[in-house]
C-alpha atoms as a PDB file:
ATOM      1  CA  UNK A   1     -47.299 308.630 -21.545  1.00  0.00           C
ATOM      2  CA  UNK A   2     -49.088 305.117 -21.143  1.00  0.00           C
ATOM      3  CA  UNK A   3     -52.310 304.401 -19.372  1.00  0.00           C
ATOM      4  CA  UNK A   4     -53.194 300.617 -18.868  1.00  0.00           C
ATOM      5  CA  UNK A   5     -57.067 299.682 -18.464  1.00  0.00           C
ATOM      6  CA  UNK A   6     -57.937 296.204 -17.251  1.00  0.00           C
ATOM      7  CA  UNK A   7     -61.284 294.432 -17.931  1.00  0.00           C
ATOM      8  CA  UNK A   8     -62.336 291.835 -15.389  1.00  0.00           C
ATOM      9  CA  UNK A   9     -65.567 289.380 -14.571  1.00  0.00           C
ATOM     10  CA  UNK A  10     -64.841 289.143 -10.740  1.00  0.00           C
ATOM     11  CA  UNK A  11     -67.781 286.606 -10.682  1.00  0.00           C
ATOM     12  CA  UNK A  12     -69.028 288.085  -7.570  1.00  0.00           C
ATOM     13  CA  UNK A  13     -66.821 291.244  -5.973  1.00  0.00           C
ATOM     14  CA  UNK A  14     -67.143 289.340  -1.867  1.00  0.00           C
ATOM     15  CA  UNK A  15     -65.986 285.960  -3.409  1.00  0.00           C
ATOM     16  CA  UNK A  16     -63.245 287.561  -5.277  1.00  0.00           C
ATOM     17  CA  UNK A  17     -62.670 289.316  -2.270  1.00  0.00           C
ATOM     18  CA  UNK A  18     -61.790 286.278   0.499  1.00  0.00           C
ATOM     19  CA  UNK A  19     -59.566 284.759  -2.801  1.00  0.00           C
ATOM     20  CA  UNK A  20     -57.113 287.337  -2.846  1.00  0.00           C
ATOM     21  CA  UNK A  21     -58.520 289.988  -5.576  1.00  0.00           C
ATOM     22  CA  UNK A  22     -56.873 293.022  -3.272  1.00  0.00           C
ATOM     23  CA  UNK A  23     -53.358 291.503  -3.385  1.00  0.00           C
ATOM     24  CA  UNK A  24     -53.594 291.503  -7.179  1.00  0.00           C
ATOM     25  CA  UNK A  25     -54.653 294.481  -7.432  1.00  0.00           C
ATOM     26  CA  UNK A  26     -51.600 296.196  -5.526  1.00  0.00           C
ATOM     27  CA  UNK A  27     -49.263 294.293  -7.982  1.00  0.00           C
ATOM     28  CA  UNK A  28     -50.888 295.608 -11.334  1.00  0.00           C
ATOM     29  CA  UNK A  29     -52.547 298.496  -9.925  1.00  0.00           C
ATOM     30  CA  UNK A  30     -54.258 299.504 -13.610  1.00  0.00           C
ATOM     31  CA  UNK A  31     -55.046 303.153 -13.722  1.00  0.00           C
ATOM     32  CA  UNK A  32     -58.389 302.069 -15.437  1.00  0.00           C
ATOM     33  CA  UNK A  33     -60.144 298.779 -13.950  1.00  0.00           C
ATOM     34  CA  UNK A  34     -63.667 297.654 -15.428  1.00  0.00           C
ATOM     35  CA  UNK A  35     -65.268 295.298 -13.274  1.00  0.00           C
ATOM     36  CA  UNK A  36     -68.236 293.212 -13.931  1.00  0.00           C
ATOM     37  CA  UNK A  37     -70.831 290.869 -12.173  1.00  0.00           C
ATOM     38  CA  UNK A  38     -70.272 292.601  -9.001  1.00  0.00           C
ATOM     39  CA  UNK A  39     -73.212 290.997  -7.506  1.00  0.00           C
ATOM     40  CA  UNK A  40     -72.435 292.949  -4.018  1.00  0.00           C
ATOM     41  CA  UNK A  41     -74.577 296.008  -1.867  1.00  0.00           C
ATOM     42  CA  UNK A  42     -73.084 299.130  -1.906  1.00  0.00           C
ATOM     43  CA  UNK A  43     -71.197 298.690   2.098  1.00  0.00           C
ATOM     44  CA  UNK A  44     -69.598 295.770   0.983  1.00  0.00           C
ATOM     45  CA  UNK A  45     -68.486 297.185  -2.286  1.00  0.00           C
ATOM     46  CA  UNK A  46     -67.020 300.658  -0.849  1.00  0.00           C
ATOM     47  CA  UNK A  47     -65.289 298.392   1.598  1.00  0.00           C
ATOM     48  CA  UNK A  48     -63.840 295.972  -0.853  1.00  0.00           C
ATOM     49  CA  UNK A  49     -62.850 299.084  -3.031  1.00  0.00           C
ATOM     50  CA  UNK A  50     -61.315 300.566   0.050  1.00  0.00           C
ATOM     51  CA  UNK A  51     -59.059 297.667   0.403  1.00  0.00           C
ATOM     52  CA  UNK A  52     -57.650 298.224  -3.232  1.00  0.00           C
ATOM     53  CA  UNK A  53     -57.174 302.159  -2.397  1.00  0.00           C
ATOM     54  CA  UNK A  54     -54.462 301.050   0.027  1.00  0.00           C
ATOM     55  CA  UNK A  55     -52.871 298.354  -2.053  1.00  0.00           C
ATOM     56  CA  UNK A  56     -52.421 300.945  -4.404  1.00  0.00           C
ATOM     57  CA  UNK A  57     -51.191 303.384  -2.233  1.00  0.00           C
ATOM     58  CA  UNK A  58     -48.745 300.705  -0.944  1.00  0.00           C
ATOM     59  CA  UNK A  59     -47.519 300.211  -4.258  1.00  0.00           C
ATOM     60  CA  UNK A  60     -46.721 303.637  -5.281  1.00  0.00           C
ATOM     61  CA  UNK A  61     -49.370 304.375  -7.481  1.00  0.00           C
ATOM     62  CA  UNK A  62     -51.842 306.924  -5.548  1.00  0.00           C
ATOM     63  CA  UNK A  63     -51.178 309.181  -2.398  1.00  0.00           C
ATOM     64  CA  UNK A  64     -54.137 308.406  -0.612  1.00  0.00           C
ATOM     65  CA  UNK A  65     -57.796 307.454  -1.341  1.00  0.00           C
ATOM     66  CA  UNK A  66     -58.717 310.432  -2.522  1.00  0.00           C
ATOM     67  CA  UNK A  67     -56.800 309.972  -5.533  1.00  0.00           C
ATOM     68  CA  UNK A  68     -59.161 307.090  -6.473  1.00  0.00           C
ATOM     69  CA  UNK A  69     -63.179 307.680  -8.485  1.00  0.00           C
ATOM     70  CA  UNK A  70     -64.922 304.567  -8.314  1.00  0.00           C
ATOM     71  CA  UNK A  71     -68.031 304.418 -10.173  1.00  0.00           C
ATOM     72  CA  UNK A  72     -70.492 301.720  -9.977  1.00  0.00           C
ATOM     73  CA  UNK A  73     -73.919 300.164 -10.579  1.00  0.00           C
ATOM     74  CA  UNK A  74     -75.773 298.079  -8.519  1.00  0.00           C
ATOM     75  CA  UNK A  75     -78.137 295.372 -10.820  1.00  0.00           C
ATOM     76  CA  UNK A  76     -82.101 295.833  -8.978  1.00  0.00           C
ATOM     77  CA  UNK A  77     -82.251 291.994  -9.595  1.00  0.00           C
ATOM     78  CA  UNK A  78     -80.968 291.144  -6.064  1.00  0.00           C
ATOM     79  CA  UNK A  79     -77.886 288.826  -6.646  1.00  0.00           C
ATOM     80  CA  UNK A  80     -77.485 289.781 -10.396  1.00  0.00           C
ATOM     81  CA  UNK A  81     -74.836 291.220 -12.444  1.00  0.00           C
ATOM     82  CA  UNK A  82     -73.625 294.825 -11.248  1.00  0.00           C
ATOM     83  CA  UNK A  83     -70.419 297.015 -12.695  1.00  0.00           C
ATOM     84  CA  UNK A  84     -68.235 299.174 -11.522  1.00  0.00           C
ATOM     85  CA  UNK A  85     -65.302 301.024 -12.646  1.00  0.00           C
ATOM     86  CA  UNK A  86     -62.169 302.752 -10.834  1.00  0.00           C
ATOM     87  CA  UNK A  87     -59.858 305.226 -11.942  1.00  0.00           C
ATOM     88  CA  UNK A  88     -57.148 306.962 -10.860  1.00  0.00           C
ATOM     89  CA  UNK A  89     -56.951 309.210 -13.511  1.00  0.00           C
ATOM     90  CA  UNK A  90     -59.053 312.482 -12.927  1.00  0.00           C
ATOM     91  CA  UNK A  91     -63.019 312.010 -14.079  1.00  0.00           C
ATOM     92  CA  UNK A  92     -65.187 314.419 -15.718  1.00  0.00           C
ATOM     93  CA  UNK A  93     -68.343 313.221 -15.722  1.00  0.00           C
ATOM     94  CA  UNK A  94     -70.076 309.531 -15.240  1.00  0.00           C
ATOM     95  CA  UNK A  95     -73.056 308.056 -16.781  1.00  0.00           C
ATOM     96  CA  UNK A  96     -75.474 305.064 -15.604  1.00  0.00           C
ATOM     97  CA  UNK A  97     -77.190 303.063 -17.700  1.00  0.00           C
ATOM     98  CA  UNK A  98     -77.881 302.050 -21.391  1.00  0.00           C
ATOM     99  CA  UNK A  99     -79.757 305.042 -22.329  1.00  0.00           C
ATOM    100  CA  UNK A 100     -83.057 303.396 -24.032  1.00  0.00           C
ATOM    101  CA  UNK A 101     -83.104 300.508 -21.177  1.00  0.00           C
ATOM    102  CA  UNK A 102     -85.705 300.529 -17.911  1.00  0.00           C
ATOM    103  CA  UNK A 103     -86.403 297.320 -17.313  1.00  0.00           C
ATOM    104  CA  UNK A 104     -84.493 295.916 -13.949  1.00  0.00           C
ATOM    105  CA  UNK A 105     -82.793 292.932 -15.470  1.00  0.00           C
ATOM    106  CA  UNK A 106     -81.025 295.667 -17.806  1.00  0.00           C
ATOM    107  CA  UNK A 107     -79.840 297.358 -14.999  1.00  0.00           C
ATOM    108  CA  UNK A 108     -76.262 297.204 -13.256  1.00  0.00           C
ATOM    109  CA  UNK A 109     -74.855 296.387 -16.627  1.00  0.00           C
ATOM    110  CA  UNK A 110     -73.758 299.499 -18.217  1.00  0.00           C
ATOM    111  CA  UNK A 111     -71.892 302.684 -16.989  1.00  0.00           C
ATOM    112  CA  UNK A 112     -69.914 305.459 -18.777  1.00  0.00           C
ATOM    113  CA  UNK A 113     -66.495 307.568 -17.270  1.00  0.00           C
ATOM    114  CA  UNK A 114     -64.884 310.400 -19.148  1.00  0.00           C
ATOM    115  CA  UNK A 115     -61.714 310.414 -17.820  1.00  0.00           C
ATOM    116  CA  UNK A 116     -58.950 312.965 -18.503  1.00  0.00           C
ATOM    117  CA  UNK A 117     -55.281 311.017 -19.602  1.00  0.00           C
ATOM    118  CA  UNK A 118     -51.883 312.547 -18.530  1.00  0.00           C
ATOM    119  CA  UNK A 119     -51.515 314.299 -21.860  1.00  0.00           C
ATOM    120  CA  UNK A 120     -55.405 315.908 -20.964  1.00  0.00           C
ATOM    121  CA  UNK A 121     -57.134 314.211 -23.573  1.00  0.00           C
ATOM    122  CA  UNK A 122     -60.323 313.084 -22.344  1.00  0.00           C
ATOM    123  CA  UNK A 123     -61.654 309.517 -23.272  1.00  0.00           C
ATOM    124  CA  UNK A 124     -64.933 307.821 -22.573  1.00  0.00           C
ATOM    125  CA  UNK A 125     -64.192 304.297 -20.887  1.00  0.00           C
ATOM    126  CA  UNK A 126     -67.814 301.881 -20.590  1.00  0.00           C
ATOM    127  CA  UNK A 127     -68.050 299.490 -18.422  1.00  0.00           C
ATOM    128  CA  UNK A 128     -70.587 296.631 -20.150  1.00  0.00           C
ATOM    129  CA  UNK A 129     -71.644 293.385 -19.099  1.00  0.00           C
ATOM    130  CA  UNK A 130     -73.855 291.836 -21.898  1.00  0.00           C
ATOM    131  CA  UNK A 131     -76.843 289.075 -20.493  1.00  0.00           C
ATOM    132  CA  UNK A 132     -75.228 285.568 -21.094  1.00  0.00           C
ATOM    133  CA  UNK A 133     -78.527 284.527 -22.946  1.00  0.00           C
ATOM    134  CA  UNK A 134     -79.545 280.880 -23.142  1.00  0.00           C
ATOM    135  CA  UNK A 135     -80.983 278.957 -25.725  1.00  0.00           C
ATOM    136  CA  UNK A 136     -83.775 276.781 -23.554  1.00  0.00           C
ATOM    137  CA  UNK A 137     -84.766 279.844 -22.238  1.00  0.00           C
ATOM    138  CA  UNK A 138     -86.592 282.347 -24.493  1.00  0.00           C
ATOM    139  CA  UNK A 139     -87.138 285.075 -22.693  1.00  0.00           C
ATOM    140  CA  UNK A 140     -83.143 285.339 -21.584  1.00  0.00           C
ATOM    141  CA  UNK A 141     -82.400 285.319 -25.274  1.00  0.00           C
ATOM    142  CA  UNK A 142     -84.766 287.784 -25.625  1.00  0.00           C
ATOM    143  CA  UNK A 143     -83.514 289.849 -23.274  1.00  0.00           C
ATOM    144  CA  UNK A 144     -79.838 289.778 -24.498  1.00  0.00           C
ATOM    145  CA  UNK A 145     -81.417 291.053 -27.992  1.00  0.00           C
ATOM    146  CA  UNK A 146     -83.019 293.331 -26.681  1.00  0.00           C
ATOM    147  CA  UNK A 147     -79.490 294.569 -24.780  1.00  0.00           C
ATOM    148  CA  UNK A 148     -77.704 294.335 -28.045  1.00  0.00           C
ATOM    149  CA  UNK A 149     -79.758 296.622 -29.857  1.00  0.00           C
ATOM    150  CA  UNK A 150     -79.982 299.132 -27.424  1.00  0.00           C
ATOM    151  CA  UNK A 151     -76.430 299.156 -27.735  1.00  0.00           C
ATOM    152  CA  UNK A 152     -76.054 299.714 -31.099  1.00  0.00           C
ATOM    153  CA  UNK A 153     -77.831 303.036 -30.710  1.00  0.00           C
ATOM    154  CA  UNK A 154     -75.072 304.271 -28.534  1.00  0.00           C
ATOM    155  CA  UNK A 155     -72.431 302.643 -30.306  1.00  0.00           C
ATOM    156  CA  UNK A 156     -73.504 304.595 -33.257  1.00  0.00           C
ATOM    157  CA  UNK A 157     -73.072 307.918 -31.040  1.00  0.00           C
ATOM    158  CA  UNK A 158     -69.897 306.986 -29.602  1.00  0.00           C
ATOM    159  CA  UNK A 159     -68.524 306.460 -33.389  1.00  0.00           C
ATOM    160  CA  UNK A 160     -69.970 309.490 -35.025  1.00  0.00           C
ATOM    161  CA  UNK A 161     -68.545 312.095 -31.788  1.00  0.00           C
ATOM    162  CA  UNK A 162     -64.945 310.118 -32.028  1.00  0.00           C
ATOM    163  CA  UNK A 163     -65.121 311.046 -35.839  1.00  0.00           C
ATOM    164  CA  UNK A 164     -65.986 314.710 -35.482  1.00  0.00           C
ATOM    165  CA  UNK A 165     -62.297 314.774 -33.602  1.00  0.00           C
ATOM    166  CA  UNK A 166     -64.659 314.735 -30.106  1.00  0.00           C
ATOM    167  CA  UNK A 167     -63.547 312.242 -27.782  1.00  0.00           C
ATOM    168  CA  UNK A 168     -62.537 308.737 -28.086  1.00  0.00           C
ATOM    169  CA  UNK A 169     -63.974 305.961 -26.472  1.00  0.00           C
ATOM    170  CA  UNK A 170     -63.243 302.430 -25.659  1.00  0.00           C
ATOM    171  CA  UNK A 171     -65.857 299.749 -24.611  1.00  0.00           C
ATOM    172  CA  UNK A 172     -64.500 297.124 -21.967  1.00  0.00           C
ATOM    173  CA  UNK A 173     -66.452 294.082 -20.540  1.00  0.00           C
ATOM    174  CA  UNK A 174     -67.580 290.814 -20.847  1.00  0.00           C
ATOM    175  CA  UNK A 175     -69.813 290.525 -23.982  1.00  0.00           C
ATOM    176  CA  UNK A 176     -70.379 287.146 -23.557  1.00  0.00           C
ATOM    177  CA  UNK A 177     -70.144 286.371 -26.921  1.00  0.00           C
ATOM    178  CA  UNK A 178     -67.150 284.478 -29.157  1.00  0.00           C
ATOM    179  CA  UNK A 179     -66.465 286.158 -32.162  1.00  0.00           C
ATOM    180  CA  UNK A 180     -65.177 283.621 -34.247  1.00  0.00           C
ATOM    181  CA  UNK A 181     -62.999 280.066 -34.350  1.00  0.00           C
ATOM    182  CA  UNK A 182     -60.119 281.707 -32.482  1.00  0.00           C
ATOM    183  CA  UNK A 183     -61.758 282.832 -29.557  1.00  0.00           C
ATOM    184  CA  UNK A 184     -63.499 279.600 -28.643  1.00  0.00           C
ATOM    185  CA  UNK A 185     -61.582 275.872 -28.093  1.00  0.00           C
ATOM    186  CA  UNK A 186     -64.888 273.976 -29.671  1.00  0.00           C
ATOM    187  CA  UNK A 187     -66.043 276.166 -32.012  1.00  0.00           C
ATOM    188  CA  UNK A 188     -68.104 272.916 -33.810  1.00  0.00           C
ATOM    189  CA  UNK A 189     -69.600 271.729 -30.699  1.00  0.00           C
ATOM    190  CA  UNK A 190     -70.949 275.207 -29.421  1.00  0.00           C
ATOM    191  CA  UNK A 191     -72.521 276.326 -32.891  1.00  0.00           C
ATOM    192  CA  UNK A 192     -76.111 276.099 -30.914  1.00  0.00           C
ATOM    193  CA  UNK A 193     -75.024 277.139 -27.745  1.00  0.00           C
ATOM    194  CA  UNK A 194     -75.405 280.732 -26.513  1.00  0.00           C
ATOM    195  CA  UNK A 195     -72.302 283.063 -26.598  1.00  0.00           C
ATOM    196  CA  UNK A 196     -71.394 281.392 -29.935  1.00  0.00           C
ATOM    197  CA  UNK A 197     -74.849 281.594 -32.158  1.00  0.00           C
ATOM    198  CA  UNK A 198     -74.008 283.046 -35.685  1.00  0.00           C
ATOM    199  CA  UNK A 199     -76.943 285.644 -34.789  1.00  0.00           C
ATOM    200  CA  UNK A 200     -74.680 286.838 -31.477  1.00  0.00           C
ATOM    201  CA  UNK A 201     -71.644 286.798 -33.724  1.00  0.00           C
ATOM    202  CA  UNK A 202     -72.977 288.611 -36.362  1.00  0.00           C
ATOM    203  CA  UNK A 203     -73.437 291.854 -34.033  1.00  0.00           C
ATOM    204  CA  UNK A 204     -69.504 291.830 -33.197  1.00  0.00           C
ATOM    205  CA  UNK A 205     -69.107 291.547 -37.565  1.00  0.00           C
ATOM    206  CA  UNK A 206     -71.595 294.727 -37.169  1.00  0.00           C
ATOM    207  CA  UNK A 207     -69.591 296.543 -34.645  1.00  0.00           C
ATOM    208  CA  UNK A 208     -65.605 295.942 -36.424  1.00  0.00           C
ATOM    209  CA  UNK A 209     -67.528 297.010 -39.898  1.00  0.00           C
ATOM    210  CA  UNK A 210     -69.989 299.384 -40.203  1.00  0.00           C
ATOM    211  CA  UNK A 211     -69.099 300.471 -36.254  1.00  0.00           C
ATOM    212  CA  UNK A 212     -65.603 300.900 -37.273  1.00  0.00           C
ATOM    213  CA  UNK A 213     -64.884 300.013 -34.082  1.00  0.00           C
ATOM    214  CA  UNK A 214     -61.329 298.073 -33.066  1.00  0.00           C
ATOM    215  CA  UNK A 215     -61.153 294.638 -30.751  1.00  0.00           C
ATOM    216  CA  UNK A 216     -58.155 296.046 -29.670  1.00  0.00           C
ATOM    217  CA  UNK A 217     -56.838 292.532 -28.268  1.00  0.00           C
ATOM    218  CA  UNK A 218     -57.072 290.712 -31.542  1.00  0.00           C
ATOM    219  CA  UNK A 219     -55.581 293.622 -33.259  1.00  0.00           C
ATOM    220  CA  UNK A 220     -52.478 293.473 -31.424  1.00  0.00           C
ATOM    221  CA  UNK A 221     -52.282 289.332 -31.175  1.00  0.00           C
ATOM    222  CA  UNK A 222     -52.952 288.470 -34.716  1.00  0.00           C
ATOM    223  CA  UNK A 223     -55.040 285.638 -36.089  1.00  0.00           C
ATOM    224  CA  UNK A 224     -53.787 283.257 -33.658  1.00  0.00           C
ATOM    225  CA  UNK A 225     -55.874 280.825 -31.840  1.00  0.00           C
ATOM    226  CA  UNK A 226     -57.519 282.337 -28.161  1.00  0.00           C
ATOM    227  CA  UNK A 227     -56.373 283.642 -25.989  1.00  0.00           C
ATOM    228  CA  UNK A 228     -58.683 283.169 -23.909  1.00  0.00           C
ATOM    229  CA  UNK A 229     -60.474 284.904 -20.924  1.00  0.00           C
ATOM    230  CA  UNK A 230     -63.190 282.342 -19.490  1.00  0.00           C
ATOM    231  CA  UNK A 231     -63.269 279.010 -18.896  1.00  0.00           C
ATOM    232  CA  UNK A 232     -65.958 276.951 -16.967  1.00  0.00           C
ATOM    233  CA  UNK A 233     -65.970 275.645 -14.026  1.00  0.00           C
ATOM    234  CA  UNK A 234     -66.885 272.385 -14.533  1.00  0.00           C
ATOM    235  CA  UNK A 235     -64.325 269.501 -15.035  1.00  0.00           C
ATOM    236  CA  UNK A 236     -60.565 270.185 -16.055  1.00  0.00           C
ATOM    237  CA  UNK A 237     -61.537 272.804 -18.567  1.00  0.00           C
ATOM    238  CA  UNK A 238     -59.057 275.289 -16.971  1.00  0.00           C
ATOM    239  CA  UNK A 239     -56.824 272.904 -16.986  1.00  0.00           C
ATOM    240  CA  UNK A 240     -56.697 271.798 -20.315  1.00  0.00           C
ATOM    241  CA  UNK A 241     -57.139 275.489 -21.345  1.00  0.00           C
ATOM    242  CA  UNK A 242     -60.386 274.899 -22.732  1.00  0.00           C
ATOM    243  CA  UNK A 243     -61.922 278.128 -23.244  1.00  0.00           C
ATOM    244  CA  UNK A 244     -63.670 281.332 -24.663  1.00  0.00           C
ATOM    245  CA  UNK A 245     -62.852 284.736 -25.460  1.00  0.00           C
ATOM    246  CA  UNK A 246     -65.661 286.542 -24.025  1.00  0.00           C
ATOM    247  CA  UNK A 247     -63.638 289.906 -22.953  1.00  0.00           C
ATOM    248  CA  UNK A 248     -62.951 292.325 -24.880  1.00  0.00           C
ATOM    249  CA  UNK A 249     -61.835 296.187 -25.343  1.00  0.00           C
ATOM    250  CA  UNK A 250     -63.706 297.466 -28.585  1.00  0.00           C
ATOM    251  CA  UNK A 251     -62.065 301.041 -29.042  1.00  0.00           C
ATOM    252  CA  UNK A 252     -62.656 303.672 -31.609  1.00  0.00           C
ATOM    253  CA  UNK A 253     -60.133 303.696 -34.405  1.00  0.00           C
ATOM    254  CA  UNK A 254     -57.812 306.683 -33.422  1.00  0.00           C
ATOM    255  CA  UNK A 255     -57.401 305.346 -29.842  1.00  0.00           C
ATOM    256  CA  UNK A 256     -57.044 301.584 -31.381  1.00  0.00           C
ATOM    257  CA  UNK A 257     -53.982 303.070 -32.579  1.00  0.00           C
ATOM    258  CA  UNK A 258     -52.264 304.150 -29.553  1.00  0.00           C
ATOM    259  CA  UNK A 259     -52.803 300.090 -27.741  1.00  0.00           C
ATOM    260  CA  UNK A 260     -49.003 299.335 -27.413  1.00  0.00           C
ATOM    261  CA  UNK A 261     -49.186 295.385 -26.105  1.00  0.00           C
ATOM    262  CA  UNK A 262     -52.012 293.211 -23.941  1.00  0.00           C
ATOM    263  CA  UNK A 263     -51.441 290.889 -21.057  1.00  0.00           C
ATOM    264  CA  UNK A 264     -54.524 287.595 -20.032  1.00  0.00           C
ATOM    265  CA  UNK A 265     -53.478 287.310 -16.829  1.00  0.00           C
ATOM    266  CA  UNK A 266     -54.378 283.776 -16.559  1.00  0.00           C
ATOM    267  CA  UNK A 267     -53.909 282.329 -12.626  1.00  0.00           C
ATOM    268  CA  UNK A 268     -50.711 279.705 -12.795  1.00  0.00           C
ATOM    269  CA  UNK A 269     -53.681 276.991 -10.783  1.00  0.00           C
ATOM    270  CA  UNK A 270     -56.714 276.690 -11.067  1.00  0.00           C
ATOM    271  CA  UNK A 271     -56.762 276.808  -6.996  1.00  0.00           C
ATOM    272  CA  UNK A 272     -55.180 280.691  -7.292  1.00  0.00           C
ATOM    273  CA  UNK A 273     -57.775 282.060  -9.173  1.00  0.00           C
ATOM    274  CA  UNK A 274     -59.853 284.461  -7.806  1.00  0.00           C
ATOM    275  CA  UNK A 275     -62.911 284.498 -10.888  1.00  0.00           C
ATOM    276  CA  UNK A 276     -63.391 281.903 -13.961  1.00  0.00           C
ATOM    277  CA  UNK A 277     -62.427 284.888 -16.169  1.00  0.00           C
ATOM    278  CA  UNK A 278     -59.131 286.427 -16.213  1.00  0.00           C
ATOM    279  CA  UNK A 279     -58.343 290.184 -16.401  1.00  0.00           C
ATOM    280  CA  UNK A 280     -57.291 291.723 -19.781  1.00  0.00           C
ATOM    281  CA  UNK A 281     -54.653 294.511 -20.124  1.00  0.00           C
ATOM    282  CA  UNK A 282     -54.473 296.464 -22.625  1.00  0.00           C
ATOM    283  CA  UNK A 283     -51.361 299.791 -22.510  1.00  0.00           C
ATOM    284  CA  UNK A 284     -52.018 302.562 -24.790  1.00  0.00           C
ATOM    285  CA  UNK A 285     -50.096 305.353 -25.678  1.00  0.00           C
ATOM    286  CA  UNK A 286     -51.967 308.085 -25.243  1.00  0.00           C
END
């Protein structure tokens, strides 16, 4: 039995919204979607989500809205990040918030969903979006730092109960950071730049080593050059497919194992897209 889970920036859940995120989601209708930078109240979101119960019920994939759990997290920055993730696999038990993290700019940026699989294996899926940082502004690197660090606390726990034979779990989000060459078009003009500073980088090194955790996308496409998930909006950078990899699915090792194939679904225009990120697929075989 497969389950697909789908990572997507929306870059703002009401924009998304009017540009036609709905009708996508009745045609792919993941059974796991990670959203981030929701950047919506929580009306607006519960009708937005309601809109993607019935494409999916249109499509086959639920009986009614009941069969859907949407969890989400509303950033206290007004305007600012938010995530939220919807299953319709059955949910155990959900989890707000980087444990270790009070400050509101931390907030809306990290949630937690055991969810049971058809087989009745239960997984932990996190939802993360990870502060974009920028280098002529201290206090936002500091900030993302500070995020990363926090993280690595959990991280940590998530590994060790995955290799006690507890559950697995996969991290999905935008980390805003490129790990290496591959997963950014100018990797020599961004060296300074945040999202690509060796000090970012070297926390993804951390988490594939002595994490042991799996970027499940890179895994399965090889050492080629991007994909790629993000590009800006400025100029013909869509266009000309210049990019960065700044989505990812880090799973634990044993569930790394079960990812069967990945899809970027990259908009055919720049005028059809509905965020400056795409969504990443990834099917495993649970």
């Amino acid at each position: 039995m497969t389950i697909t889970i789908t990572t997507s920036n929306v870059n703002g859940l009401r924009a998304a919204d009017r540009k036609g995120i709905a009708q996508w989601a009745g045609r792919h209708t993941p059974n796991i979607w990670c959203m981030q930078e929701i950047r919506a109240p929580q009306p607006d979101i519960d009708k937005i989500f309601g809109k993607f119960a019935f494409e999916y019920a249109q499509a086959g994939a639920i009986a009614s809205a009941e069969d859907f759990t949407l969890t989400n997290e509303i950033c206290r920055v007004k305007g600012r990040a938010g995530v939220a993730l919807l299953s319709d696999l059955p949910v155990a038990e959900q989890r707000y918030g980087l444990p270790g993290l009070t400050e509101d700019v931390d907030s809306g940026r990290w949630i937690e969903t055991d969810v049971r699989t058809p087989e009745g294996y239960t997984i932990t899926v996190v939802c993360v979006y990870v502060h974009a940082g920028n280098v002529d502004d201290p206090l936002k690197m500091e900030q993302k730092y500070r995020f990363l660090d926090t993280m690595l606390i959990r991280m940590g726990e998530l590994r060790d109960e995955a290799a006690r034979g507890g559950k697995q779990a996969v991290l999905c989000g935008d980390f805003n950071i490129a790990h290496t060459p591959l997963d950014i078009k100018n990797a020599k003009a961004n060296e300074k730049h945040a999202g690509f500073l060796p000090e970012e980088r070297a926390y993804v090194d951390k988490w594939l080593g002595e994490y042991e955790f799996v970027d499940v996308m890179r895994d399965l496409a090889g050492d080629i050059q991007g994909p790629y998930t993000w590009w800006s909006q400025r100029g013909r950078a869509f266009d000309n497919n210049v990019g960065w990899r700044l989505d990812y699915q880090f799973a634990t090792p044993e569930l790394a194992e079960t990812a069967r194939g990945f899809v970027i679904d990259k908009a055919p225009t720049y005028d059809l897209r509905w965020s400056d990120h795409a969504p990443l697929t990834i099917t495993y075989d649970v």
